[in-house]
C-alpha atoms as a PDB file:
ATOM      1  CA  UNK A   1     -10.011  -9.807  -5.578  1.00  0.00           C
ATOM      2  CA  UNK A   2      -8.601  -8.964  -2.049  1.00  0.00           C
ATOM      3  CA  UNK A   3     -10.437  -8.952   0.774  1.00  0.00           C
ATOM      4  CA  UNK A   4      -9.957  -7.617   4.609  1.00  0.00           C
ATOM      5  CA  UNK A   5      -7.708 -10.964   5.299  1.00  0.00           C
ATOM      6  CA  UNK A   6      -4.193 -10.044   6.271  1.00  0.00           C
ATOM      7  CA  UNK A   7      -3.007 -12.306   3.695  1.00  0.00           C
ATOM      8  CA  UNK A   8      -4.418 -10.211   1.069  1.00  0.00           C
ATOM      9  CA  UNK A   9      -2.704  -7.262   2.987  1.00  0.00           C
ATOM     10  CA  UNK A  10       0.361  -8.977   2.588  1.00  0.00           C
ATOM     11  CA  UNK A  11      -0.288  -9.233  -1.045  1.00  0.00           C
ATOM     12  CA  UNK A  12      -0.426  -6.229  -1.834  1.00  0.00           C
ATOM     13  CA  UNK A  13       2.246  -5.160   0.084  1.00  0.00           C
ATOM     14  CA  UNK A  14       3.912  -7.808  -2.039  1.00  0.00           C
ATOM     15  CA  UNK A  15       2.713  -6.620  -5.532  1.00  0.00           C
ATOM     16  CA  UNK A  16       3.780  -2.851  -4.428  1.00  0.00           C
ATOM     17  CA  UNK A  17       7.535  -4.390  -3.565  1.00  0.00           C
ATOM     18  CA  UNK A  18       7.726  -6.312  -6.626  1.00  0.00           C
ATOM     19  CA  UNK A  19       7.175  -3.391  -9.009  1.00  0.00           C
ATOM     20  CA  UNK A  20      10.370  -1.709  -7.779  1.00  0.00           C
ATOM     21  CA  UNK A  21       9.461   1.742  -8.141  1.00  0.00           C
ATOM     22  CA  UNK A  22       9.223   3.787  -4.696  1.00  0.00           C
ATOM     23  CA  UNK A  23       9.728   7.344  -2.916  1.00  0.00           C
ATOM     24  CA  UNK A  24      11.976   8.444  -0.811  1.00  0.00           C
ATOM     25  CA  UNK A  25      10.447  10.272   2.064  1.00  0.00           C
ATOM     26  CA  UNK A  26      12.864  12.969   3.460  1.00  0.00           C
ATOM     27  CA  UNK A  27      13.113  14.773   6.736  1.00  0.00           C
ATOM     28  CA  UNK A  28      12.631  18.423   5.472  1.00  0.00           C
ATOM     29  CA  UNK A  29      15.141  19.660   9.020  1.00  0.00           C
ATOM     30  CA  UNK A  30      18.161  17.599   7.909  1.00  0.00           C
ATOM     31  CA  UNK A  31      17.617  16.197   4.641  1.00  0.00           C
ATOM     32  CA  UNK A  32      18.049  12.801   5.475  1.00  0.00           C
ATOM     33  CA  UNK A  33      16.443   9.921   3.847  1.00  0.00           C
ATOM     34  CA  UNK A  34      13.460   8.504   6.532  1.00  0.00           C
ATOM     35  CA  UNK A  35      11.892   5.628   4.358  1.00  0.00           C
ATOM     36  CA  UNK A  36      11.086   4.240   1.030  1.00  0.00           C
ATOM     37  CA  UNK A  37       7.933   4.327   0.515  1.00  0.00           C
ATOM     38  CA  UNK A  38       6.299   1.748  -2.720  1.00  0.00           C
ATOM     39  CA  UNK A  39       4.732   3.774  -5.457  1.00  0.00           C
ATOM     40  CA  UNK A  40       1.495   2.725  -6.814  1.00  0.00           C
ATOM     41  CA  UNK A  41      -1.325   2.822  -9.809  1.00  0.00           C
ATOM     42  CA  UNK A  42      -4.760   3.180 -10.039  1.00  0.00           C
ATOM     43  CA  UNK A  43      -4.947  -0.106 -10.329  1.00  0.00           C
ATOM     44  CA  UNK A  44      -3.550  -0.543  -7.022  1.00  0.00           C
ATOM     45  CA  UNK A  45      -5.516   1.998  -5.463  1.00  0.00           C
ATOM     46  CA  UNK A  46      -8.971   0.541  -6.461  1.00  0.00           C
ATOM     47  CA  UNK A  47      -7.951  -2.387  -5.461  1.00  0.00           C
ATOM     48  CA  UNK A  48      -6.875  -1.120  -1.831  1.00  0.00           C
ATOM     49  CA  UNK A  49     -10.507   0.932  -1.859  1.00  0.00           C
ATOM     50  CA  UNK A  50     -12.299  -2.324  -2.381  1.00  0.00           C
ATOM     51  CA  UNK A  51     -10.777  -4.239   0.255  1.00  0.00           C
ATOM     52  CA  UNK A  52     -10.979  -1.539   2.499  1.00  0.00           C
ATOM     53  CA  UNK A  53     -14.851  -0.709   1.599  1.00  0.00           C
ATOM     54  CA  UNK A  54     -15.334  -5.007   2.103  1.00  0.00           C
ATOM     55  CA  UNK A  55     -13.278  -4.689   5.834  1.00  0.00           C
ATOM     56  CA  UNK A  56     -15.830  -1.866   6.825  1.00  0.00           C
ATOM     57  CA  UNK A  57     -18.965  -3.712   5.419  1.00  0.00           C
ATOM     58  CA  UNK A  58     -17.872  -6.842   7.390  1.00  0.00           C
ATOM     59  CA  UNK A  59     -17.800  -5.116  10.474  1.00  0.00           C
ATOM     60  CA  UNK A  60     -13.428  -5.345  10.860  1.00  0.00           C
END
């Protein structure tokens, strides 16, 4: 379980990267590629909910 740390961001920052799978983000005026942005689950998402609900209950 992550928590508010930003180790744990890191992590899953880290578990996003590892998967591989992202999307590029383009600049509708010129086409151009801005970023790659990391894809993610539902998994992924509860997991960034619950750290995020434990950061607010902790006062962060």
């Amino acid at each position: 379980m992550l928590d508010h740390s930003p180790q744990d961001r890191a992590s899953l920052v880290s578990r996003l990267e590892l998967r591989g799978k992202t999307s590029d983000s383009i600049n509708s005026a010129t086409s151009a590629v801005l970023t790659a942005a990391a894809e993610c689950d539902a998994e992924d998402i509860d997991c960034a909910v619950a750290a995020g609900r434990r950061a607010f209950e902790a006062g962060s």
